[in-house]
C-alpha atoms as a PDB file:
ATOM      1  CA  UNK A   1     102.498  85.548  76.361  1.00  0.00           C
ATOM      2  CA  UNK A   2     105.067  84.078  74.988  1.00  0.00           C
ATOM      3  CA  UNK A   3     108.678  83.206  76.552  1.00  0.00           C
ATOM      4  CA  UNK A   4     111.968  84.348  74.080  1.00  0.00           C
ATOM      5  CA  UNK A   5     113.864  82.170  76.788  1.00  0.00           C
ATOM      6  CA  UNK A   6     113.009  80.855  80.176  1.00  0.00           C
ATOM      7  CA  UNK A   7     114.503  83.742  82.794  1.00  0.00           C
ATOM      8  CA  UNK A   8     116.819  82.485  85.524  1.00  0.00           C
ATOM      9  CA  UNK A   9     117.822  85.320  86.991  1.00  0.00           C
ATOM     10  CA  UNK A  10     116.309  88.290  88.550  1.00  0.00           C
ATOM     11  CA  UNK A  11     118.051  90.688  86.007  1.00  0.00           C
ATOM     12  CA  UNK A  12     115.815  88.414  83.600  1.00  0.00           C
ATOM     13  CA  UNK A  13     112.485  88.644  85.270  1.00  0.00           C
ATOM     14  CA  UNK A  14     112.818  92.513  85.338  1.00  0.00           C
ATOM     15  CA  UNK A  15     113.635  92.335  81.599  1.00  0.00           C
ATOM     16  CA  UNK A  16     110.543  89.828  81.132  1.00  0.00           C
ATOM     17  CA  UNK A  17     108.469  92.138  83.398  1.00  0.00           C
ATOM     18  CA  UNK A  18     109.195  95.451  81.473  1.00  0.00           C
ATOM     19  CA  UNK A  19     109.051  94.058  77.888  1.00  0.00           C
ATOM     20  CA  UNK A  20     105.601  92.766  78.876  1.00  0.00           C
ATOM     21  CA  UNK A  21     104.581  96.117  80.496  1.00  0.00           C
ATOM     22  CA  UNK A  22     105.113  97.660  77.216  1.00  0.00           C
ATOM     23  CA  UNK A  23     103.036  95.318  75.695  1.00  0.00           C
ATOM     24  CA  UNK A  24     100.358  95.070  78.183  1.00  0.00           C
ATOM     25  CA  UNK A  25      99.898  98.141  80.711  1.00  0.00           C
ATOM     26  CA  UNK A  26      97.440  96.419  82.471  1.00  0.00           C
ATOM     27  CA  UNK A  27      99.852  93.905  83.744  1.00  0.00           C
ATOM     28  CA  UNK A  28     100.769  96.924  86.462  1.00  0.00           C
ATOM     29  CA  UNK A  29      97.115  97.552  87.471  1.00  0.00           C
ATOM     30  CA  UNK A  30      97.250  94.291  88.357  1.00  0.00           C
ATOM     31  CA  UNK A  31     100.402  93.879  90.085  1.00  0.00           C
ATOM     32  CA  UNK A  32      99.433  96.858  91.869  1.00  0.00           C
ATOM     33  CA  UNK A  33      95.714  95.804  93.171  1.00  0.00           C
ATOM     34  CA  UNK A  34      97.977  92.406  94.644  1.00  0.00           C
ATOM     35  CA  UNK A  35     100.127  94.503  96.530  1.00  0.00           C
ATOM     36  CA  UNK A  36      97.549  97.087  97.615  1.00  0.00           C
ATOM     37  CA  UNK A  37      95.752  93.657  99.015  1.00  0.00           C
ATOM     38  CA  UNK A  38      98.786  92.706 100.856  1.00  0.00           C
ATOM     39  CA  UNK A  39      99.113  95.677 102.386  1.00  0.00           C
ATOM     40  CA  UNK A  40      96.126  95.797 103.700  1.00  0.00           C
ATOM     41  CA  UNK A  41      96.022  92.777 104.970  1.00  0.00           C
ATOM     42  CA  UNK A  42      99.193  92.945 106.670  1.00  0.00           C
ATOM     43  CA  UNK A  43      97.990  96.665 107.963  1.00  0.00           C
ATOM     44  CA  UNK A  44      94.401  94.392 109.660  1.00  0.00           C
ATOM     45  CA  UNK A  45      96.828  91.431 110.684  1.00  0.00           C
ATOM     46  CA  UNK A  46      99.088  93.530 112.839  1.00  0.00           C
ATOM     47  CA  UNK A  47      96.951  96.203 113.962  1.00  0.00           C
ATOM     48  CA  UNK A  48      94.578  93.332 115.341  1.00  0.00           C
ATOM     49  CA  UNK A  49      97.173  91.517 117.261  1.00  0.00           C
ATOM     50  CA  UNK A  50      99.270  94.765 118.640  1.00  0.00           C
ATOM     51  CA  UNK A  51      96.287  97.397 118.222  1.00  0.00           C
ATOM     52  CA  UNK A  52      96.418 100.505 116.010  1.00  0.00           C
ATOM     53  CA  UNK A  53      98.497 102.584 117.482  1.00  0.00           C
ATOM     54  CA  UNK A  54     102.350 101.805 117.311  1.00  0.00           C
ATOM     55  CA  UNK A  55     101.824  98.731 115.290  1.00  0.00           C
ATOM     56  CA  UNK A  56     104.017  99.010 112.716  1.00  0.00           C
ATOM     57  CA  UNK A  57     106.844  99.700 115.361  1.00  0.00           C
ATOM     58  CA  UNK A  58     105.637  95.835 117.405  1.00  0.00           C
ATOM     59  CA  UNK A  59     104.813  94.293 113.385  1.00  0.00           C
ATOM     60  CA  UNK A  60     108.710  95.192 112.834  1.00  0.00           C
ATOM     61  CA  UNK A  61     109.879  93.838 116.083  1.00  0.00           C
ATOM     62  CA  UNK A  62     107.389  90.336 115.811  1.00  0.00           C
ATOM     63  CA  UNK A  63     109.314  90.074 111.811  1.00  0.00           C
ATOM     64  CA  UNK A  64     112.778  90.672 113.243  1.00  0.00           C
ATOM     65  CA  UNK A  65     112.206  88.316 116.204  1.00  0.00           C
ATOM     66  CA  UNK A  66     111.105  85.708 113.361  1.00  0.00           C
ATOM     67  CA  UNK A  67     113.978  86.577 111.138  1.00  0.00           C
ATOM     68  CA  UNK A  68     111.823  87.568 108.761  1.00  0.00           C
ATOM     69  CA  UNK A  69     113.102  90.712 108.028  1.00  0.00           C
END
């Protein structure tokens, strides 16, 4: 893969992203299976430490509390 230019802003990594994405579909199948793991791992990190039952509800509150989000 090779850069045109080097991208500095986000507008440019979108560009990047989707003129490579034509080239290569299986960039997204990738991309994807990376956030599907992140996900999940987020979904067994805060389920574990505030239990499966309102844990997205506590997960939000922990992020807030941590500025996170």
């Amino acid at each position: 893969m090779k850069l045109k230019k080097v991208p500095k802003t986000d507008e440019d990594y979108v560009i990047f992203y989707a003129e490579n994405l034509k080239i290569n579909p299986e960039l997204f199948k990738q991309h994807k299976e990376i956030i599907d793991s992140q996900v999940k791992s987020s979904i067994s990190l805060f389920g574990n430490m505030f239990g499966n039952k309102n844990f997205k509800i506590e997960a939000r509150k922990y992020l807030k509390g941590r500025k996170l989000v």
